[in-house]
C-alpha atoms as a PDB file:
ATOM      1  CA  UNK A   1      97.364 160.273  57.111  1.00  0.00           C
ATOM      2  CA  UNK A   2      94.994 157.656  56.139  1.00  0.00           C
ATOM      3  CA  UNK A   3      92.416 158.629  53.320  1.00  0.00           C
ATOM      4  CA  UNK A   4      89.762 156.741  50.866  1.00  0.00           C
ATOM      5  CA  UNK A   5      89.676 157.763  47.596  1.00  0.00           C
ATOM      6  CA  UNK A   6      86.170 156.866  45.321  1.00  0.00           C
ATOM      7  CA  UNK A   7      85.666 153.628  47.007  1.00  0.00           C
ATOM      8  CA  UNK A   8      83.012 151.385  45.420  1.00  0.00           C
ATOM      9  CA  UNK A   9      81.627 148.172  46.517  1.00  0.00           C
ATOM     10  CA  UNK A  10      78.978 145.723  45.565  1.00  0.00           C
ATOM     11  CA  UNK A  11      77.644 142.209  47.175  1.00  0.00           C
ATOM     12  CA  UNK A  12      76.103 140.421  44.430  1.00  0.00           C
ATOM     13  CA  UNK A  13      74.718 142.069  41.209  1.00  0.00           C
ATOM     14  CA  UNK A  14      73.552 144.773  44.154  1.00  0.00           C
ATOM     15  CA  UNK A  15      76.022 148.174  44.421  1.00  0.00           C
ATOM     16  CA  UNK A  16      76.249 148.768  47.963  1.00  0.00           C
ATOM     17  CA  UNK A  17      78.318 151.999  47.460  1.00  0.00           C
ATOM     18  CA  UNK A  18      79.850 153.739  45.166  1.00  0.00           C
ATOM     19  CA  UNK A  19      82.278 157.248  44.995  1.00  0.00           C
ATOM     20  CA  UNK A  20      83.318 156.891  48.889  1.00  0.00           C
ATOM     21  CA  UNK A  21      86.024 159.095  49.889  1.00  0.00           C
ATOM     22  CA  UNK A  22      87.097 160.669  53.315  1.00  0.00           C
ATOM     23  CA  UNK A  23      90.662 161.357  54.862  1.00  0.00           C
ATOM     24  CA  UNK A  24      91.791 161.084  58.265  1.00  0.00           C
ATOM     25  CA  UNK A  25      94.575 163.179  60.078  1.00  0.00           C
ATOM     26  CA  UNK A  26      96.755 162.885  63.311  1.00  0.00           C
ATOM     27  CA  UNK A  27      93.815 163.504  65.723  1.00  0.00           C
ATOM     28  CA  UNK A  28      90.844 163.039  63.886  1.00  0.00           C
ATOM     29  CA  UNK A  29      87.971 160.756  64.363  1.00  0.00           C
ATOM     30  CA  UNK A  30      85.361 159.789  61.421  1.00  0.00           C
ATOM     31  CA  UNK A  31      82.086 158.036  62.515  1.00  0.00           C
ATOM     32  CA  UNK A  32      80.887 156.720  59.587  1.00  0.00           C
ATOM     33  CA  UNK A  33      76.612 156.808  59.914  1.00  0.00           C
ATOM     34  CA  UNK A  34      73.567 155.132  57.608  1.00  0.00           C
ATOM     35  CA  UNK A  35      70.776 152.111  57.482  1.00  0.00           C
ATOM     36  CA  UNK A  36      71.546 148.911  58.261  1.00  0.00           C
ATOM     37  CA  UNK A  37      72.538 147.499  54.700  1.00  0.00           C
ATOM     38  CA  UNK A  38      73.661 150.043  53.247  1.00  0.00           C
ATOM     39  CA  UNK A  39      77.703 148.335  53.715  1.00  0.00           C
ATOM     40  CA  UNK A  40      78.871 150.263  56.514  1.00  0.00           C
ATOM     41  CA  UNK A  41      81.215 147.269  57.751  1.00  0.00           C
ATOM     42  CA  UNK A  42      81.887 146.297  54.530  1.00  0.00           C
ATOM     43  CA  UNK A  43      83.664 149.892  53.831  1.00  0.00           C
ATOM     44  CA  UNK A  44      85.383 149.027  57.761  1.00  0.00           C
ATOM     45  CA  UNK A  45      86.284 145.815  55.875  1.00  0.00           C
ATOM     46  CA  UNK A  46      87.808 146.953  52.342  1.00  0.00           C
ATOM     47  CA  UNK A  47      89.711 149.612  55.226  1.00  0.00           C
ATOM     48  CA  UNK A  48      91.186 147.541  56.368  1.00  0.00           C
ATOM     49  CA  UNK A  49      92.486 145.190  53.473  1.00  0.00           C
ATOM     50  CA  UNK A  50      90.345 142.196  54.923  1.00  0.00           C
ATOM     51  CA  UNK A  51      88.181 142.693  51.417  1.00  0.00           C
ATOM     52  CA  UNK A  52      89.474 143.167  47.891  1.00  0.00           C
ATOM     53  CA  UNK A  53      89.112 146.778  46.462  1.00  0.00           C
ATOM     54  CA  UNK A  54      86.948 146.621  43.310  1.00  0.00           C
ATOM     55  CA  UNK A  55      87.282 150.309  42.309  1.00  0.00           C
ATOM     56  CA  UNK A  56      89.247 153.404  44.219  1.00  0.00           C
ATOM     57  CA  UNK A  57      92.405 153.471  46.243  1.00  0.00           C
ATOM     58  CA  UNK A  58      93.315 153.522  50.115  1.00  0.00           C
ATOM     59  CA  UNK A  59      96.277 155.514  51.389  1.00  0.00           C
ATOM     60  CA  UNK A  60      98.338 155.201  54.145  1.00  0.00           C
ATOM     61  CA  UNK A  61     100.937 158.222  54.499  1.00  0.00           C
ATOM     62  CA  UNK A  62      99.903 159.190  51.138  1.00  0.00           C
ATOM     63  CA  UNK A  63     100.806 155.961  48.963  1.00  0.00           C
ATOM     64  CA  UNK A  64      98.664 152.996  48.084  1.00  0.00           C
ATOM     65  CA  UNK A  65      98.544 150.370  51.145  1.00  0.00           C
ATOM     66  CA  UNK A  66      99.433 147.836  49.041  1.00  0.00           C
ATOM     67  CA  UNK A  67     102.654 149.292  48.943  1.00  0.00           C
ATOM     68  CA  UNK A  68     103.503 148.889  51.849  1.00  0.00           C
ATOM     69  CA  UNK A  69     100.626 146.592  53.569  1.00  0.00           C
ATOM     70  CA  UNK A  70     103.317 145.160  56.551  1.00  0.00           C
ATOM     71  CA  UNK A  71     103.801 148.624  57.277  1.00  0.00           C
ATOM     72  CA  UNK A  72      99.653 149.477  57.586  1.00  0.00           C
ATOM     73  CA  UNK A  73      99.070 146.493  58.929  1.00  0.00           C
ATOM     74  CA  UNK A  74     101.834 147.002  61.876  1.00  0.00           C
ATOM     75  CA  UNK A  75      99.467 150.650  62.477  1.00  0.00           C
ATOM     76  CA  UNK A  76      96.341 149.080  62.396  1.00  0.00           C
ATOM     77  CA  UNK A  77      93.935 147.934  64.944  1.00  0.00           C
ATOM     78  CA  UNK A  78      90.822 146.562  63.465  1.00  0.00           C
ATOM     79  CA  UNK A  79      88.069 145.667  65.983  1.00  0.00           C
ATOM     80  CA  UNK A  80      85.100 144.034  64.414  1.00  0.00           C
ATOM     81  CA  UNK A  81      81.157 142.693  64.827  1.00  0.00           C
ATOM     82  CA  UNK A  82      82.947 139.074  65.311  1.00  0.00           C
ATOM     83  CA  UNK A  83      85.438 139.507  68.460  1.00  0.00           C
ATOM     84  CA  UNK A  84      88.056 136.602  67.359  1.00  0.00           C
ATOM     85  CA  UNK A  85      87.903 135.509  70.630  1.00  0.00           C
ATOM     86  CA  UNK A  86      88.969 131.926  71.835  1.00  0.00           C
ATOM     87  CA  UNK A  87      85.892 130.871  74.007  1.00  0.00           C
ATOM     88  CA  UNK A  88      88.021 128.426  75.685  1.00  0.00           C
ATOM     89  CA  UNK A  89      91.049 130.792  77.041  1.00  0.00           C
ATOM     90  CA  UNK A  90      90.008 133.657  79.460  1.00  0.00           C
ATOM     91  CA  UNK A  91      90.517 137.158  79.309  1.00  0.00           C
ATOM     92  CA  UNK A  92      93.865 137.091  80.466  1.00  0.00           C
ATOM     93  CA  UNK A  93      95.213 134.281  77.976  1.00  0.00           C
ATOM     94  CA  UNK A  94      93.627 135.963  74.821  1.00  0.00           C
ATOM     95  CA  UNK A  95      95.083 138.887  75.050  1.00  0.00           C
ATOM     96  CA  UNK A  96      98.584 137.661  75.926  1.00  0.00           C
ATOM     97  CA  UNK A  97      97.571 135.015  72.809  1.00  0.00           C
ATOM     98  CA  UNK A  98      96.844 138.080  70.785  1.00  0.00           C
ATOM     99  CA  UNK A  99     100.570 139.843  71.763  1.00  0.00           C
ATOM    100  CA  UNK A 100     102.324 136.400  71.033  1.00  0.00           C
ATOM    101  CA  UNK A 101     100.940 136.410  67.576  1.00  0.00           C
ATOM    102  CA  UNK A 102     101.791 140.448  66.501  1.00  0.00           C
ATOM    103  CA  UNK A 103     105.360 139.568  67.922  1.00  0.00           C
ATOM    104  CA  UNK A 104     104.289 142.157  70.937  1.00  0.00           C
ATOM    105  CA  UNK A 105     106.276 141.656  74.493  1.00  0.00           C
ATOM    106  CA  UNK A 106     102.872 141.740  77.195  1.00  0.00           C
ATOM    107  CA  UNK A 107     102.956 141.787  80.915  1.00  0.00           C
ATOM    108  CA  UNK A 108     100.899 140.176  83.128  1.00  0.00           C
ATOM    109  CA  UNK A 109     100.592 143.417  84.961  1.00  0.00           C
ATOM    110  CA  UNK A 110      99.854 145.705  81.833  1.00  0.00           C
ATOM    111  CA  UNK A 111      96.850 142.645  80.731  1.00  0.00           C
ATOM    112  CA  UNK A 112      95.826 142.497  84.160  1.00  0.00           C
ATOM    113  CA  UNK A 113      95.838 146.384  84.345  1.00  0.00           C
ATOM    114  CA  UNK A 114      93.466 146.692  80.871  1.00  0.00           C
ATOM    115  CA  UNK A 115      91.298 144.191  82.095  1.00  0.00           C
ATOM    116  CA  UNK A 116      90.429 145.589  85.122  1.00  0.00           C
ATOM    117  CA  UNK A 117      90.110 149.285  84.274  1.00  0.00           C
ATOM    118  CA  UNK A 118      87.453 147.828  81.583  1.00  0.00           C
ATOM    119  CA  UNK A 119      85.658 146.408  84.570  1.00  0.00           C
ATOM    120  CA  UNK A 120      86.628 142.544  84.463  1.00  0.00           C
ATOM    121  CA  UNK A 121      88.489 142.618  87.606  1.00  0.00           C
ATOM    122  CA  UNK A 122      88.211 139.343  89.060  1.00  0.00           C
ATOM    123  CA  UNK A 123      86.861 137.639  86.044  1.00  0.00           C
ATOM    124  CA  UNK A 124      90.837 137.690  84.052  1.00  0.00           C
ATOM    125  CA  UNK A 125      90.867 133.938  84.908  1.00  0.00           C
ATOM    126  CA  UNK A 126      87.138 132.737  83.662  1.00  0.00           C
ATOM    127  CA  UNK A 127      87.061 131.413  80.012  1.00  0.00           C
ATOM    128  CA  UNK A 128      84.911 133.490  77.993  1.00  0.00           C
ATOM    129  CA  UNK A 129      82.658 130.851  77.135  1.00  0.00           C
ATOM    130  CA  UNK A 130      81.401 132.036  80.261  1.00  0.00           C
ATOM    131  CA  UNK A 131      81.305 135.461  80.284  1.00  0.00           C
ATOM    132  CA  UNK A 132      78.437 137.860  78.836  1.00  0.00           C
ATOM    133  CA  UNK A 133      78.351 139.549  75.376  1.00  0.00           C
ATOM    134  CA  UNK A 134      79.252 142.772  77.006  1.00  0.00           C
ATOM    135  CA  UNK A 135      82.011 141.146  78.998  1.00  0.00           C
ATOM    136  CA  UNK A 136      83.186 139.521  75.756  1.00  0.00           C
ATOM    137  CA  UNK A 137      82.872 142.724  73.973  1.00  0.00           C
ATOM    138  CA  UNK A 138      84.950 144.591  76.824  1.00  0.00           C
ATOM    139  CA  UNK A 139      88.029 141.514  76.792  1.00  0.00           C
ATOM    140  CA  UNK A 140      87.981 142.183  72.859  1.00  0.00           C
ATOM    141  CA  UNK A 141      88.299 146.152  73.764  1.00  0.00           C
ATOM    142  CA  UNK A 142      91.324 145.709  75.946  1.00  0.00           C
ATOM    143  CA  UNK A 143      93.725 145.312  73.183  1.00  0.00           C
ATOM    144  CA  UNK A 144      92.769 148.923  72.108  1.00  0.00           C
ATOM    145  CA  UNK A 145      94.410 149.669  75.616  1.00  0.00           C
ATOM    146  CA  UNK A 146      97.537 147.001  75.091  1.00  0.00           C
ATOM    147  CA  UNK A 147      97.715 148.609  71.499  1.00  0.00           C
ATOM    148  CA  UNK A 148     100.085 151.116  69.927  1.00  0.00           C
ATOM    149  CA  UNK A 149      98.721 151.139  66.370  1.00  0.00           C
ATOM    150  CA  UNK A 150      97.743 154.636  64.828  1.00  0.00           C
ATOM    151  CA  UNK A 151      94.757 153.663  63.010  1.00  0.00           C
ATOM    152  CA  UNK A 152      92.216 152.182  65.226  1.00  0.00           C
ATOM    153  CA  UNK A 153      88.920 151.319  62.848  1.00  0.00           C
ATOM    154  CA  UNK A 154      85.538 150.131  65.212  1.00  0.00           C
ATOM    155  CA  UNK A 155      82.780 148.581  64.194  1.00  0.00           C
ATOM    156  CA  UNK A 156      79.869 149.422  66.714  1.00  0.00           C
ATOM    157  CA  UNK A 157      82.217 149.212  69.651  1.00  0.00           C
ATOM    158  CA  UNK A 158      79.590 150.614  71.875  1.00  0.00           C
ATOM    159  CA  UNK A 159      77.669 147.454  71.629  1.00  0.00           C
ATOM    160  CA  UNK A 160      76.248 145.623  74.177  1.00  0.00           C
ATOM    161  CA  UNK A 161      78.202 148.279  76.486  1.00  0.00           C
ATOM    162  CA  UNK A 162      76.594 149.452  79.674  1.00  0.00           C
ATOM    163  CA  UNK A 163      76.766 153.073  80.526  1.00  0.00           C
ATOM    164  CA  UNK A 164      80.112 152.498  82.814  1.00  0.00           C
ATOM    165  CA  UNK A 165      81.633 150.552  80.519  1.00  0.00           C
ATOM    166  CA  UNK A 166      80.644 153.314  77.556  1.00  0.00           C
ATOM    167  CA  UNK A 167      82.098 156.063  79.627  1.00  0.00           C
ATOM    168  CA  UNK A 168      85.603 153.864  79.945  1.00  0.00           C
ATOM    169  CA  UNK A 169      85.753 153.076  76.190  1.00  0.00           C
ATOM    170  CA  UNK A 170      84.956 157.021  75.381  1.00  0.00           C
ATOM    171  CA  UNK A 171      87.962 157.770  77.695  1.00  0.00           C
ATOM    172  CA  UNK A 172      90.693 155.528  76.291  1.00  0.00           C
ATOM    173  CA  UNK A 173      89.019 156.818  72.370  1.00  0.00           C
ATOM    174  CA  UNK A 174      90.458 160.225  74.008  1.00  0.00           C
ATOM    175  CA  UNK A 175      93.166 158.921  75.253  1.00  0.00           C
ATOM    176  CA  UNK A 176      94.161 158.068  71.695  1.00  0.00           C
ATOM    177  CA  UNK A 177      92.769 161.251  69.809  1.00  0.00           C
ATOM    178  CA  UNK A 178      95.308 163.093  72.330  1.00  0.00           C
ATOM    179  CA  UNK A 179      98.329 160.939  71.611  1.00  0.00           C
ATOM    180  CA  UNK A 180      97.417 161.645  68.031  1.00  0.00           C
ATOM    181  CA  UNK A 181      95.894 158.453  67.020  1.00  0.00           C
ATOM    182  CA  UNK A 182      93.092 158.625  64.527  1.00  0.00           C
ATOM    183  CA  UNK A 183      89.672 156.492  64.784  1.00  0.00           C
ATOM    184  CA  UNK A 184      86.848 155.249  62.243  1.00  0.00           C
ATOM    185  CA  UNK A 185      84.430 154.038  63.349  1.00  0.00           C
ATOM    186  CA  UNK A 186      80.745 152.928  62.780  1.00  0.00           C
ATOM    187  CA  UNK A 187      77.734 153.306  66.099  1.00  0.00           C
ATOM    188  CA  UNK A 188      74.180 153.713  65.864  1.00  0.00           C
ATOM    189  CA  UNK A 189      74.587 155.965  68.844  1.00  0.00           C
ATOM    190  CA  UNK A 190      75.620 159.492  68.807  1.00  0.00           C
ATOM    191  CA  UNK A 191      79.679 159.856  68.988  1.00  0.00           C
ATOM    192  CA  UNK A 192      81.314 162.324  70.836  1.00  0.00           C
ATOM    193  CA  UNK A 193      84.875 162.239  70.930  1.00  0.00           C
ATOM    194  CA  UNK A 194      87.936 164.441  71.631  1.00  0.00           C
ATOM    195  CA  UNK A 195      89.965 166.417  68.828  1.00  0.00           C
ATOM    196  CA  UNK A 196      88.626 167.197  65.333  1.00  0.00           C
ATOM    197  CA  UNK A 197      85.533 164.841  64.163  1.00  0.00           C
ATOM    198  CA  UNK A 198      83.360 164.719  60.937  1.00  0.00           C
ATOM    199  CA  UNK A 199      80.577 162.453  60.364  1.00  0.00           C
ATOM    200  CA  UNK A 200      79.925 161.004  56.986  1.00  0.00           C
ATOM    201  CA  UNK A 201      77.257 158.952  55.705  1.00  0.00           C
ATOM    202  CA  UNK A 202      77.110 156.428  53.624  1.00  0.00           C
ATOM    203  CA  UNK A 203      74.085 155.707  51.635  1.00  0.00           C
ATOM    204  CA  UNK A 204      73.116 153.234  48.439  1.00  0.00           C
END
């Protein structure tokens, strides 16, 4: 279980938010709504343990992520607004960069394989200097599909998606939901996504 207990947050001598809390179970999805501003990815952030936690706690199997943060960290896949992408590599060689840094064995045939069933067949071997935002967006996506973390936590991954490309994402969101993965994420769109979801959101 991952869960968020009275999480606060401010930027500045401005509180963004303040008494968050939510749990996720094997299964569940959360898509976490409001205005721009209000600090949606900067609740995806503190998540995550990419920002400092100024007041509350975050659990991971019921005890504090700090903890254990290897452990949460090893069940975590964080996909964000910036993709971490090296413009210079293609497709192919980020996400094969990407397995080479978590310590992850990767086949050409298994990259290959994401790639193309997120529609960049034919375009593995182009740097992504070259590529569009939504075939950036869908190279950063494929290690969703390469990855066998619990916790996957989205910001707007719909982004910049066309509708094919939407459909695929929704399916391998499923795909995880079923294997009893759990998912936060944030999308100005309306989310609907296999096993048990809740919306919450977050306002100042």
């Amino acid at each position: 279980m991952f869960s968020v207990s009275n999480l606060s947050c401010s930027r500045g001598s401005k509180r963004l938010f303040s008494g968050v809390s939510f749990a996720l179970q094997p299964g569940h999805w959360l898509h976490l709504e409001g205005d721009n501003g209000v600090g949606k990815t900067s609740l995806l952030r503190l998540a995550c343990g990419l920002s400092a936690v100024e007041d509350g706690e975050i659990q991971w199997q019921g005890q504090p992520v700090l903890n254990n943060i290897d452990e949460f960290r090893a069940n975590l896949a964080y996909l964000g607004h910036q993709l971490a992408l090296k413009e210079d590599l293609t497709p192919l060689e980020n996400l094969q960069f990407d397995a080479a840094i978590s310590g992850q064995s990767l086949s050409l045939a298994d990259a290959k394989l994401a790639l193309s069933k997120l529609g960049l067949k034919g375009r593995e071997h182009l740097p992504v200097r070259v590529l569009s935002q939504g075939q950036k967006r869908r190279t950063a996506l494929g290690r969703l599909l390469l990855s066998s973390a619990k916790l996957w936590i989205l910001d707007e991954p719909f982004v910049a998606l066309d509708t094919a490309a939407q459909k695929v994402l929704t399916e391998v969101l499923n795909e995880h939901l079923n294997r009893q993965g759990m998912v936060l994420l944030t999308s100005h769109q309306a989310v609907s996504l296999a096993g048990q979801g809740q919306a919450y959101r977050l306002t100042a």
